[in-house]
Protein backbone atom coordinates (compact mmCIF):
# COMPACT_ATOMS: atom_id res chain seq x y z
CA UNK A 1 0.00 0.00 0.00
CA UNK A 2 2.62 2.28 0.94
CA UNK A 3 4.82 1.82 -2.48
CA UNK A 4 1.33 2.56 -4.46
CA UNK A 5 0.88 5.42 -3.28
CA UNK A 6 4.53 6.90 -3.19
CA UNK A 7 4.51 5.74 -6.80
CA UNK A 8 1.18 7.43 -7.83
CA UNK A 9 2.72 10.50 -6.15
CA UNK A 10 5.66 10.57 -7.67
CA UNK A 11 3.94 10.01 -11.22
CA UNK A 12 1.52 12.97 -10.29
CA UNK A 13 4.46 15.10 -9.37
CA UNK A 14 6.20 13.90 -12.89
CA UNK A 15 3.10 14.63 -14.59
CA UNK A 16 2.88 18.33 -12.85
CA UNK A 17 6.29 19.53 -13.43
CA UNK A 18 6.46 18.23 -17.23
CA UNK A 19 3.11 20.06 -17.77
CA UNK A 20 4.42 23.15 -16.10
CA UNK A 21 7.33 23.66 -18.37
CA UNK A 22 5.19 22.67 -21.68
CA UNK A 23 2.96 26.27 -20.76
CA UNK A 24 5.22 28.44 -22.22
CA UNK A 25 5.56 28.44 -26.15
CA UNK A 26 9.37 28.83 -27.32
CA UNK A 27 9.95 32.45 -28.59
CA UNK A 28 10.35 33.21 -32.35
CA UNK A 29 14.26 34.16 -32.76
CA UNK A 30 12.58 37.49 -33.97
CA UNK A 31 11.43 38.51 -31.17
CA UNK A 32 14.51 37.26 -28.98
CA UNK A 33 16.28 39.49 -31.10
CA UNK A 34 14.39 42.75 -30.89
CA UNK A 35 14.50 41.62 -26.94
CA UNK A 36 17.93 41.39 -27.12
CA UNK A 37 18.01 44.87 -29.03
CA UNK A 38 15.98 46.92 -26.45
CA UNK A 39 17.81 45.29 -23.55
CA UNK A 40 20.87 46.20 -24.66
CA UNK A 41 19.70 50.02 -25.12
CA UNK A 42 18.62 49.71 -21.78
CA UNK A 43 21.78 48.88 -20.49
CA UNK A 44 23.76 51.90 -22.51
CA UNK A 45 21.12 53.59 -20.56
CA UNK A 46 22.29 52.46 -17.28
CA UNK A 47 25.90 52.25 -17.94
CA UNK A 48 26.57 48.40 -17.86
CA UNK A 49 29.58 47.20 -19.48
CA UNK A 50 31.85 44.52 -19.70
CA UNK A 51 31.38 41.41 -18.05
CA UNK A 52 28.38 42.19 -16.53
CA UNK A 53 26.65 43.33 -20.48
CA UNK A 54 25.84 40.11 -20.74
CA UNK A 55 24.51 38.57 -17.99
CA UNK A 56 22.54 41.78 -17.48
CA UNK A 57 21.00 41.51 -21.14
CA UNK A 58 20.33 37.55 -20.51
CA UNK A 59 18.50 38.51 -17.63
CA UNK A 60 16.77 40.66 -18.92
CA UNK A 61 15.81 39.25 -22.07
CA UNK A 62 14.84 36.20 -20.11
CA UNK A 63 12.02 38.83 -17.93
CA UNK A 64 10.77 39.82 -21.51
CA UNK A 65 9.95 36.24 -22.25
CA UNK A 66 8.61 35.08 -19.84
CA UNK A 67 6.13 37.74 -18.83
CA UNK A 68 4.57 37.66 -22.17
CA UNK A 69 4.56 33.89 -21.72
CA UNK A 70 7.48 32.55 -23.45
CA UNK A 71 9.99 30.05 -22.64
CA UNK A 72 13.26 31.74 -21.30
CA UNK A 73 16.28 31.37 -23.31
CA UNK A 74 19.93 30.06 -21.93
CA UNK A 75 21.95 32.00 -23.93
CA UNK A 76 21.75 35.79 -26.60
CA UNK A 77 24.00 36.95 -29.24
CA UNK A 78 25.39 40.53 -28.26
């Protein structure tokens, strides 16, 4: 009794967590490039530069996304 249900939870959890990342559609490279684009404006704006340009653009890039439902993305061309 006790192996049913740890299996049956562990299948629900499975079930839950694929399901979660499957919400979000993956971007069209389009729009992670005009992302890209304005982020980096944004950071001229605030003065970021070297090492920290990109993980600052990633990040942000990555806040685009996902508020407008998107997968986020492990990696943009600067």
């Amino acid at each position: 009794m006790k192996n049913t249900l740890l299996g049956m939870v562990a299948a629900l959890t499975f079930v839950a967590t694929s399901s979660l990342a499957d919400d979000n559609a993956v971007a069209p490279q389009e729009l992670v490039q005009e992302f890209t684009q304005m982020c980096l404006e944004w950071a001229n704006d605030d003065g970021v530069e070297g090492k920290d340009l990109k993980k600052y653009v990633l990040d942000c890039v990555n806040d685009e996304l996902t508020s407008s439902n998107y997968q986020a993305v492990s990696s943009v061309e600067i």
